[in-house]
C-alpha atoms as a PDB file:
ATOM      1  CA  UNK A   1       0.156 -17.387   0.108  1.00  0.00           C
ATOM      2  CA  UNK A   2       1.547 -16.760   3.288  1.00  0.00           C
ATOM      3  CA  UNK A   3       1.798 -13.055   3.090  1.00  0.00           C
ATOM      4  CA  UNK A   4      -1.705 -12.796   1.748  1.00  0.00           C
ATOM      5  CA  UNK A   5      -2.349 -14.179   5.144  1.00  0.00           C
ATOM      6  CA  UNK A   6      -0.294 -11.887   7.008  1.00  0.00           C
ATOM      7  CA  UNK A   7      -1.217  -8.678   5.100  1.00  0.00           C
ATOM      8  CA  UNK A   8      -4.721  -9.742   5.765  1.00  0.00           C
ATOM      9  CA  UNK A   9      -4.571 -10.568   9.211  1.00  0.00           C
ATOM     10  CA  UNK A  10      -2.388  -6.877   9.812  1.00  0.00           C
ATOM     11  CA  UNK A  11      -5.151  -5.199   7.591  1.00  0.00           C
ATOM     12  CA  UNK A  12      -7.899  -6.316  10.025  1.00  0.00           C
ATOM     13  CA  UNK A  13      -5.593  -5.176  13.326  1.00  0.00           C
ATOM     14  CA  UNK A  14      -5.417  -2.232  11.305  1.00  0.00           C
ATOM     15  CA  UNK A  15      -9.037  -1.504  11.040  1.00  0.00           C
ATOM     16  CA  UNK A  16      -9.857  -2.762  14.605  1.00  0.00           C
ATOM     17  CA  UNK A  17      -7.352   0.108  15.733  1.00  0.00           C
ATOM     18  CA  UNK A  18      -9.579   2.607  13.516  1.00  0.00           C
ATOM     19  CA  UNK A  19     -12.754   1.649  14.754  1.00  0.00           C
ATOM     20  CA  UNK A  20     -11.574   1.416  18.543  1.00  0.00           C
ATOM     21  CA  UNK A  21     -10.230   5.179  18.374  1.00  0.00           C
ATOM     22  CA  UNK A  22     -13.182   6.348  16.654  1.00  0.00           C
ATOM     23  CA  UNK A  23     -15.299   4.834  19.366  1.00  0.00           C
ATOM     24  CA  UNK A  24     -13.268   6.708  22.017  1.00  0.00           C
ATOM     25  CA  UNK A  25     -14.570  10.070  19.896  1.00  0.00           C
ATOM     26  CA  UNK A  26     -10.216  10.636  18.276  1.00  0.00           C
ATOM     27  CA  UNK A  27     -10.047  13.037  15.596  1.00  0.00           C
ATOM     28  CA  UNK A  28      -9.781  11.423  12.538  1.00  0.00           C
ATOM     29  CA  UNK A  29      -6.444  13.617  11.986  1.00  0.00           C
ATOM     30  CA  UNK A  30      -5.669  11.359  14.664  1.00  0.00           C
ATOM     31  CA  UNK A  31      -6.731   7.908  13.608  1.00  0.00           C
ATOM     32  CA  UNK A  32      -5.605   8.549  10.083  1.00  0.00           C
ATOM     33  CA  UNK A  33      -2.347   9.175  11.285  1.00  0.00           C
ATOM     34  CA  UNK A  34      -1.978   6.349  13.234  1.00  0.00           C
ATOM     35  CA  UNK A  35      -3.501   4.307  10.213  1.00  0.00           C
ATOM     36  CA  UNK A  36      -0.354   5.482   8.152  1.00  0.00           C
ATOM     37  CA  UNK A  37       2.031   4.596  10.812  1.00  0.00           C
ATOM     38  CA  UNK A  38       0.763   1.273  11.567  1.00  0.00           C
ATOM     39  CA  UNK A  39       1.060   0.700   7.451  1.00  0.00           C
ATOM     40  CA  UNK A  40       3.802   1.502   7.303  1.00  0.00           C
ATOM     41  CA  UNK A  41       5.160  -0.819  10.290  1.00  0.00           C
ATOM     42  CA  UNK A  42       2.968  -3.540   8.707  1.00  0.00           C
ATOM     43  CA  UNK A  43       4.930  -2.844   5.742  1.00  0.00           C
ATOM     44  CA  UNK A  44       8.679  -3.166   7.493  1.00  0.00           C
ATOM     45  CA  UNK A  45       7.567  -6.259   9.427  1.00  0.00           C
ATOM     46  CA  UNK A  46       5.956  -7.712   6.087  1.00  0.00           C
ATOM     47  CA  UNK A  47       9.464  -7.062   4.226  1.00  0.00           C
ATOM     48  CA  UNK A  48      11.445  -8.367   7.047  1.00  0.00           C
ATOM     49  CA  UNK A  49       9.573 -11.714   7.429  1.00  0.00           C
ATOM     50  CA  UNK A  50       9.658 -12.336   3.634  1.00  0.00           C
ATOM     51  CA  UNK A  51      13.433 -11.187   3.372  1.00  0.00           C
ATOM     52  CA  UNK A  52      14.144 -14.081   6.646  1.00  0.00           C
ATOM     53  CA  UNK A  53      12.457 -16.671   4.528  1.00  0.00           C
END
């Protein structure tokens, strides 16, 4: 349950990031790059904290 939680919570910094640089007029190149890198950190962080437990 807890990393239903956490991949939840990440998803929504994820999409406040989005809509932030989209405000500021980004191209979407842009923001859809830094979508996949901020997966993929969610992703690392996600593994680690499940690996620690």
């Amino acid at each position: 349950m807890s990393i239903g939680v956490y991949a939840l919570g990440y998803l929504l910094v994820i999409v406040g990031v989005a809509y932030i640089a989209h405000l500021l007029h980004i191209p979407q190149t842009w923001i859809g790059a830094i979508v996949v890198v901020l997966l993929g950190i969610g992703l690392l962080s996600g593994a680690q904290t499940l690996r620690a437990k």
